[in-house]
C-alpha atoms as a PDB file:
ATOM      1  CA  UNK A   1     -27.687  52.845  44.211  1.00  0.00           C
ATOM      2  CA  UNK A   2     -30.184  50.121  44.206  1.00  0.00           C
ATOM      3  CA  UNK A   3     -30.384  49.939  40.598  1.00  0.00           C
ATOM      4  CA  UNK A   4     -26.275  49.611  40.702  1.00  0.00           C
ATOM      5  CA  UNK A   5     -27.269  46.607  42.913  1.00  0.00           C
ATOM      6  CA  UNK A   6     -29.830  44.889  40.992  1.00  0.00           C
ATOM      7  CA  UNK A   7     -27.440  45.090  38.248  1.00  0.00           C
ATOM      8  CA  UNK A   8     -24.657  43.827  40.206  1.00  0.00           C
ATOM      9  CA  UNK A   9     -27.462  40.619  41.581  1.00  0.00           C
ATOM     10  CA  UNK A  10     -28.221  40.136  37.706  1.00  0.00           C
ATOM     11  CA  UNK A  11     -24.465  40.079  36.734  1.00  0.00           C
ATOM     12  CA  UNK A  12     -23.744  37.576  39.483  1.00  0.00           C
ATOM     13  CA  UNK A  13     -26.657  35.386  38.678  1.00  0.00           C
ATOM     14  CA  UNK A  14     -25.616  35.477  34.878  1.00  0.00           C
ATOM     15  CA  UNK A  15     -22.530  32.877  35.767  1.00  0.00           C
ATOM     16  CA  UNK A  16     -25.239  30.475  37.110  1.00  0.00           C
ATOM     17  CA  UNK A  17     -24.890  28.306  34.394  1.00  0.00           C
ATOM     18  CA  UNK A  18     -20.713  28.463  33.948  1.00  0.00           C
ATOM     19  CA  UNK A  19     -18.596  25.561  34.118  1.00  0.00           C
ATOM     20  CA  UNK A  20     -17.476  27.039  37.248  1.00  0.00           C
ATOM     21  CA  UNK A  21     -21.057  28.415  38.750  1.00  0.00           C
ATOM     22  CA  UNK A  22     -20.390  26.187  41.793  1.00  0.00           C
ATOM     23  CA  UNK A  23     -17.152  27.596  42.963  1.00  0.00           C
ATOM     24  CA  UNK A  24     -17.934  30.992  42.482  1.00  0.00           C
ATOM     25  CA  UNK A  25     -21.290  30.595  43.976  1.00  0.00           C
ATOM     26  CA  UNK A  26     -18.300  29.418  47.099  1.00  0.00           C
ATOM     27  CA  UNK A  27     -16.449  32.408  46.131  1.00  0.00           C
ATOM     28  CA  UNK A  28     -19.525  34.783  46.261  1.00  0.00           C
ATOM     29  CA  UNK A  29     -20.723  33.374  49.714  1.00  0.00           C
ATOM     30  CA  UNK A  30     -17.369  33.772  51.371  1.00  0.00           C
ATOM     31  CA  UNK A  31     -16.855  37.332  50.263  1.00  0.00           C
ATOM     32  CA  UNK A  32     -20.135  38.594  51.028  1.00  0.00           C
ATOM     33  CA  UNK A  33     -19.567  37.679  54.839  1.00  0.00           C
ATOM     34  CA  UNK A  34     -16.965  40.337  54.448  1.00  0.00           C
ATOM     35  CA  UNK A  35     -17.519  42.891  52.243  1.00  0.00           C
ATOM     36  CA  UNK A  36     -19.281  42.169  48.927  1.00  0.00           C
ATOM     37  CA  UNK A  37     -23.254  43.611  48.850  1.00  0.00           C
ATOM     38  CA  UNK A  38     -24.484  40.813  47.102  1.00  0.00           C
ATOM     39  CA  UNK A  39     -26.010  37.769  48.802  1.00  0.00           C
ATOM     40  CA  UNK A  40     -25.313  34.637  47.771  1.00  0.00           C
ATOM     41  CA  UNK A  41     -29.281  33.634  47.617  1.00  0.00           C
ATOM     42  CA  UNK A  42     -29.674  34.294  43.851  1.00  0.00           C
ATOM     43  CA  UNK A  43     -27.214  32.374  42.863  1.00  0.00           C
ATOM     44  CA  UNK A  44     -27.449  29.375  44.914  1.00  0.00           C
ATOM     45  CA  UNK A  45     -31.253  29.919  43.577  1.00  0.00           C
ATOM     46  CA  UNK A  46     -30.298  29.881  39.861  1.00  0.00           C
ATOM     47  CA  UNK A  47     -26.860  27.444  40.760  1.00  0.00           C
ATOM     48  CA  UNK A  48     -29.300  24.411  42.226  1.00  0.00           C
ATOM     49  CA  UNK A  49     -32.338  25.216  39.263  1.00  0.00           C
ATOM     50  CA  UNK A  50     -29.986  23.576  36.945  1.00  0.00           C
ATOM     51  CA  UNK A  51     -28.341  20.882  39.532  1.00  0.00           C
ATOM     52  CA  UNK A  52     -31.478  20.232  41.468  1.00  0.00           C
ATOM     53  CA  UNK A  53     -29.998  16.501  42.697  1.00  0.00           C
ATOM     54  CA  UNK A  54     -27.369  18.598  44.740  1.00  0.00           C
ATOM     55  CA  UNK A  55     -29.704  21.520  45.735  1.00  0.00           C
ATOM     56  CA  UNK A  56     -29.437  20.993  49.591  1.00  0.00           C
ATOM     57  CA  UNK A  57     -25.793  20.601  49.110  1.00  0.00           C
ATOM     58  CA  UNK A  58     -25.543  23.568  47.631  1.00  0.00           C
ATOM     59  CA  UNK A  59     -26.945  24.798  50.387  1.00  0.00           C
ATOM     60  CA  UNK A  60     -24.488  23.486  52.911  1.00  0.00           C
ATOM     61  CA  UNK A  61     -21.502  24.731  50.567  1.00  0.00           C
ATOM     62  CA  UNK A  62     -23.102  28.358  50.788  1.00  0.00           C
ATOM     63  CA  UNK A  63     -23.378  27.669  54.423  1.00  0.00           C
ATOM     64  CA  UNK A  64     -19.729  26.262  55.177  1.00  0.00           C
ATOM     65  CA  UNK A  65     -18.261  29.607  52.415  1.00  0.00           C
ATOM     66  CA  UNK A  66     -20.296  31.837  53.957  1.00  0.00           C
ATOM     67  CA  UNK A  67     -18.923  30.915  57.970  1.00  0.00           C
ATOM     68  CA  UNK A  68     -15.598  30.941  56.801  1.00  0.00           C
ATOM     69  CA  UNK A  69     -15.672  34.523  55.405  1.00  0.00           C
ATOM     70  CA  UNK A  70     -17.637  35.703  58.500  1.00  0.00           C
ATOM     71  CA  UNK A  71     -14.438  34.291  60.721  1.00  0.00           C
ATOM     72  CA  UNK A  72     -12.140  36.444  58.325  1.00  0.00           C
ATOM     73  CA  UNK A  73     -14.556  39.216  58.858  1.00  0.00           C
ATOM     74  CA  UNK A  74     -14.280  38.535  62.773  1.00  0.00           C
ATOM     75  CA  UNK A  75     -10.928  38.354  62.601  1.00  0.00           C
ATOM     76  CA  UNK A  76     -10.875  41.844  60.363  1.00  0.00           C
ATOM     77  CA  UNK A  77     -13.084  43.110  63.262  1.00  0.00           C
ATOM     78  CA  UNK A  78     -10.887  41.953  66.215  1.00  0.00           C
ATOM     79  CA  UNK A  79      -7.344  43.277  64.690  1.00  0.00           C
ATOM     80  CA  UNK A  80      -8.296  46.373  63.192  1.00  0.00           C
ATOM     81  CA  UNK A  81     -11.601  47.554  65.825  1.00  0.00           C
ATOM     82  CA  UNK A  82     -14.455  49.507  65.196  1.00  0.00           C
ATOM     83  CA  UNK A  83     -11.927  52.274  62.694  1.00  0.00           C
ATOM     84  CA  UNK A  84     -12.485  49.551  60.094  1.00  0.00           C
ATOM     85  CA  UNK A  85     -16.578  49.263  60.830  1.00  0.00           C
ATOM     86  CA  UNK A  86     -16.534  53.429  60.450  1.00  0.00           C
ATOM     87  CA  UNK A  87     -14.399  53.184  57.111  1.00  0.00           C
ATOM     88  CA  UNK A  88     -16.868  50.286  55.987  1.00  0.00           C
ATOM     89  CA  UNK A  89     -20.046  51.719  57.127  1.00  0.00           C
ATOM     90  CA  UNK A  90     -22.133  54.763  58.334  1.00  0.00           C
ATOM     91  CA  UNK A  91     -21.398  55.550  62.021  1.00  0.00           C
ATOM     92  CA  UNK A  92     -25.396  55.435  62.277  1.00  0.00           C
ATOM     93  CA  UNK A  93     -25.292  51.762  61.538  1.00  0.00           C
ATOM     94  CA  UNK A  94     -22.242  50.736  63.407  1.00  0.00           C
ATOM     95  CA  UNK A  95     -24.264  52.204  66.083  1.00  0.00           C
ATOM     96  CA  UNK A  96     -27.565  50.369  65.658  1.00  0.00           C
ATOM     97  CA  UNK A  97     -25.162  46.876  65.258  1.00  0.00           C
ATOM     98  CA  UNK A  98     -23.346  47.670  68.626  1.00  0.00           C
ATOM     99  CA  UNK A  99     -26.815  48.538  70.088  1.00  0.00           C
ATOM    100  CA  UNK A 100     -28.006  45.451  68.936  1.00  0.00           C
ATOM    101  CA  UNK A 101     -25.392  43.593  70.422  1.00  0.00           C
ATOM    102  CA  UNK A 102     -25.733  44.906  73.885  1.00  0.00           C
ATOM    103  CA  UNK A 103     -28.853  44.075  74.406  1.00  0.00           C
ATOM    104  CA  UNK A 104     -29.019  40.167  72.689  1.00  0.00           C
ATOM    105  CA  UNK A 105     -25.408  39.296  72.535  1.00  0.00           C
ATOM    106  CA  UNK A 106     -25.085  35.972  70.249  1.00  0.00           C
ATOM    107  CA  UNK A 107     -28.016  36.036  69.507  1.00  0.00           C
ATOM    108  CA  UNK A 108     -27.492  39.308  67.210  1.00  0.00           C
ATOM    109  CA  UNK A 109     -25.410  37.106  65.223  1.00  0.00           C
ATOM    110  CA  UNK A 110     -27.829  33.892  64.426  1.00  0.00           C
ATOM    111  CA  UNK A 111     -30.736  36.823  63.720  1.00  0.00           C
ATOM    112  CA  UNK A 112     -28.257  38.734  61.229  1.00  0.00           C
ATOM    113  CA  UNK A 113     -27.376  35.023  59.841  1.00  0.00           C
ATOM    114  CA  UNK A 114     -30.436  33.995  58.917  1.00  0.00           C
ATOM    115  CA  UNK A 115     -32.257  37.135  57.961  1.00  0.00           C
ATOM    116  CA  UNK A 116     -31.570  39.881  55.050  1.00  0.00           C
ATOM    117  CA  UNK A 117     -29.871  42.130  57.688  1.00  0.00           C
ATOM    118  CA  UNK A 118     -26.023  42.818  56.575  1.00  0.00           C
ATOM    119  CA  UNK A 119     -24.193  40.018  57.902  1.00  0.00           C
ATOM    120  CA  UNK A 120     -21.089  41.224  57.526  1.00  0.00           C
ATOM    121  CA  UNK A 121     -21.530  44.482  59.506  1.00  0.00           C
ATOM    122  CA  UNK A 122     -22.233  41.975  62.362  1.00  0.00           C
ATOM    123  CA  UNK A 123     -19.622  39.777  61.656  1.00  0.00           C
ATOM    124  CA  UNK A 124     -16.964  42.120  61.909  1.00  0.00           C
ATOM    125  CA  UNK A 125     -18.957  44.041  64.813  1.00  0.00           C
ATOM    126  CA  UNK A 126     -18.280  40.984  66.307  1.00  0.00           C
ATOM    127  CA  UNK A 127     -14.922  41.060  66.655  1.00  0.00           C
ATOM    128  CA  UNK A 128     -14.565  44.421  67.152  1.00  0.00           C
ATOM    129  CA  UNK A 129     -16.338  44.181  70.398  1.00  0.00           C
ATOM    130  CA  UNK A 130     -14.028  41.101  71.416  1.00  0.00           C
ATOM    131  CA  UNK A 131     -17.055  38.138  71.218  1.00  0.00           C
ATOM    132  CA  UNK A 132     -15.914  35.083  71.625  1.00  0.00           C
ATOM    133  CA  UNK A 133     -15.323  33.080  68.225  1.00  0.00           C
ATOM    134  CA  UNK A 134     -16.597  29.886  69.324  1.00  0.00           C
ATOM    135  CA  UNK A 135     -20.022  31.291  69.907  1.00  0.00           C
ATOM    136  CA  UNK A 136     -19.778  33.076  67.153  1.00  0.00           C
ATOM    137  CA  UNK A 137     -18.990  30.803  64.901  1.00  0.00           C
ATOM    138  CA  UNK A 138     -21.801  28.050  66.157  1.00  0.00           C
ATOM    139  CA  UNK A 139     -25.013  31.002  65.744  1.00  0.00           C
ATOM    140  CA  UNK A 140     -22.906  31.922  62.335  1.00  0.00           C
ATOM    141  CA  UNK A 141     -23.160  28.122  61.457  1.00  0.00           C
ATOM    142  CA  UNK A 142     -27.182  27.826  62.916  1.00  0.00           C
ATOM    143  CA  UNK A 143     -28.143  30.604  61.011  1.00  0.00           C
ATOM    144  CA  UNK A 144     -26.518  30.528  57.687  1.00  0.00           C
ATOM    145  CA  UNK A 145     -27.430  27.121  58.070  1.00  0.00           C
ATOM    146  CA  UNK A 146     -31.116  27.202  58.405  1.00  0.00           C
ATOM    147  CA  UNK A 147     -31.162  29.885  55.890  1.00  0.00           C
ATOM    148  CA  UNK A 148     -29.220  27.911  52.750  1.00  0.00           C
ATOM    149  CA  UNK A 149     -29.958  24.470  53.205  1.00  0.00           C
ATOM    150  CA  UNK A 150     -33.669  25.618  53.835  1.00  0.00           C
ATOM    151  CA  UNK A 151     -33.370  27.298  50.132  1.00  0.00           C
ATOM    152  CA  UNK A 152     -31.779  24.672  49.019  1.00  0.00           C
ATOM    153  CA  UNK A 153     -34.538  22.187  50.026  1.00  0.00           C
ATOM    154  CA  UNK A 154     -36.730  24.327  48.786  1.00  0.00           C
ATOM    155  CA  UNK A 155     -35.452  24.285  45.308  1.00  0.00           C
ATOM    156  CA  UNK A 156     -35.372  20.542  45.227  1.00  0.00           C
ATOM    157  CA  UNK A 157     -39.266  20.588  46.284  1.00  0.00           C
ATOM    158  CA  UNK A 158     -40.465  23.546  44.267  1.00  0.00           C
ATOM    159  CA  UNK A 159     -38.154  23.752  41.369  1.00  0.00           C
ATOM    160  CA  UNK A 160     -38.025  27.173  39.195  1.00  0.00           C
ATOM    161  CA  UNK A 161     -41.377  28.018  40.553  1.00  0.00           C
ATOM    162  CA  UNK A 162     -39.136  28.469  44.137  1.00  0.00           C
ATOM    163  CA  UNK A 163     -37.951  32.233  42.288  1.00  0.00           C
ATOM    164  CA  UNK A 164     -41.917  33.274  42.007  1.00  0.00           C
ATOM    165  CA  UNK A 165     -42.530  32.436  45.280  1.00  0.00           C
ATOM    166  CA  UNK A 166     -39.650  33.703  47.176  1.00  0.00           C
ATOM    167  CA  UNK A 167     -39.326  36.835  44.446  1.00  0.00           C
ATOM    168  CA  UNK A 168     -43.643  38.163  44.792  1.00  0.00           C
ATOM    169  CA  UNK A 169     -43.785  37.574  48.740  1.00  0.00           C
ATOM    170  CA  UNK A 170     -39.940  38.312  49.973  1.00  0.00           C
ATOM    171  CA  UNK A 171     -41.033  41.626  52.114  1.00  0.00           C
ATOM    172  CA  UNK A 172     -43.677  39.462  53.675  1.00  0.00           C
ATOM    173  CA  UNK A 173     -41.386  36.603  54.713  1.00  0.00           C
ATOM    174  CA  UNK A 174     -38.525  38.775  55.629  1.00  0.00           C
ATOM    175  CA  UNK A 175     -40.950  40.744  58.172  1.00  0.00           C
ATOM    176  CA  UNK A 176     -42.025  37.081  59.599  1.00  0.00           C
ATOM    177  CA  UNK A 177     -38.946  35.812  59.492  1.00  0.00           C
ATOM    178  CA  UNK A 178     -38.000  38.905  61.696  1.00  0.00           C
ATOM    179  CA  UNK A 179     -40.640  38.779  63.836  1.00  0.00           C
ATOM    180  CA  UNK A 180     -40.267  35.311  64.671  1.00  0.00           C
ATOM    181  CA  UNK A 181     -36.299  35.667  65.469  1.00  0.00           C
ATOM    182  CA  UNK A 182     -36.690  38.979  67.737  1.00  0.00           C
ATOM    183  CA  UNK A 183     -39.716  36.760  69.374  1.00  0.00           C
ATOM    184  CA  UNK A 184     -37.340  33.345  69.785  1.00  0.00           C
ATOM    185  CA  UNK A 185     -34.506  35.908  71.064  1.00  0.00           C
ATOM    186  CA  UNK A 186     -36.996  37.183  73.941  1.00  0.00           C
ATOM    187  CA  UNK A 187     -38.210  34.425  74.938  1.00  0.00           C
ATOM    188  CA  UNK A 188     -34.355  32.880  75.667  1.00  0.00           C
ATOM    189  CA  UNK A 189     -33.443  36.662  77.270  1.00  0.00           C
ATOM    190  CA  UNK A 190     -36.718  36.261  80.036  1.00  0.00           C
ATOM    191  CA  UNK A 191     -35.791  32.459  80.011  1.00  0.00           C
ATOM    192  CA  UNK A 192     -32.179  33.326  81.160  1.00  0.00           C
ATOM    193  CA  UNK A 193     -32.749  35.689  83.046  1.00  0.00           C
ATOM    194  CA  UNK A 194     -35.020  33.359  85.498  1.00  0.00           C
ATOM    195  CA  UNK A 195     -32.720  31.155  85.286  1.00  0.00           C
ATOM    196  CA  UNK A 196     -29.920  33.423  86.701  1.00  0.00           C
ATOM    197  CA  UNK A 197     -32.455  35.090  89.178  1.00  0.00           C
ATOM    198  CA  UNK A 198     -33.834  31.188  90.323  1.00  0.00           C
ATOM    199  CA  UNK A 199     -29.725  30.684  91.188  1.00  0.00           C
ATOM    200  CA  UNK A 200     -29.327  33.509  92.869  1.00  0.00           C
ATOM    201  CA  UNK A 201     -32.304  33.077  95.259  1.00  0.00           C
ATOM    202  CA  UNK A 202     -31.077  29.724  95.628  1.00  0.00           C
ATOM    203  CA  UNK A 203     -27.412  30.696  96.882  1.00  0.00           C
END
């Protein structure tokens, strides 16, 4: 399975330099909000390499693709329920999504945006368990966001040398990158909830 996806990442990456690299890095970042396992990182990677002027654009098309297929995917989720997350997925990880979502609400969605978790099992969890789109859609936008056009600049700083450095140290920033989302989520849960304790002693 995970050499089926490497191959599938390497086969992607391979139109990087086609006449038409740009829209299907679009086309690659809208389906994978829904259904496709590859991320759209690779190819943005390779895509702003050879068009390093546009780089953080890139990054704001993959950003802007990406929303729009997570809004299909929340629309998916809404209409058809959790049947389609069970057909889609194992029931172990629909569970850990909904779990997920109890307990941090939106801000499941900007963490699953802007990490390596599947965003699309969140996206259609989503609207599966009837969150509201407009919140949705603003942590979808934050997260893909800071994840993309961060890339992107990143490219247009480091050039080629961005793939060594992302590529030998990826578990290490995916674990901070985790940590420091689950941390930022925390602090806004205790932060909330004084808030909504501070009103209620007020009343």
């Amino acid at each position: 399975m995970i050499e089926l996806y490497h191959e599938m990442s390497e086969w992607v990456v391979g139109f990087a330099e086609s006449d038409w690299a740009i829209v299907l890095l679009a086309l690659n970042s809208f389906v994978e909000a829904i259904f496709f396992p590859v991320p759209p990182d690779p190819l943005l990677v390779a895509v702003a390499i050879a068009q390093p002027e546009i780089a953080i654009w890139l990054g704001a098309l993959t950003t802007a693709a990406s929303v729009a297929g997570a809004l299909v995917g929340h629309w998916l989720g809404k209409r058809l329920g959790r049947p389609l997350l069970l057909r889609m997925f194992s029931e172990a990880k629909v569970r850990a999504v909904e779990s997920i979502f109890e307990r941090y609400g939106v801000w499941a969605t900007l963490i699953a945006a802007f990490t390596p978790i599947p965003y699309k099992v969140f996206a259609i969890a989503a609207g599966a368990m009837e969150m509201d789109r407009r919140g949705f859609l603003i942590a979808s936008a934050i997260g893909r966001g800071a994840r993309f056009i961060t890339l992107g600049a990143l490219v247009m700083i480091f050039g080629d040398s961005i793939t060594d450095l992302v590529g030998s140290n990826f578990e290490i920033i995916t674990v901070a990158v985790l940590a420091l989302a689950f941390a930022a989520a925390g602090a806004w849960v205790i932060w909330d909830r004084r808030r909504r304790s501070g009103r209620v002693t007020q009343r």
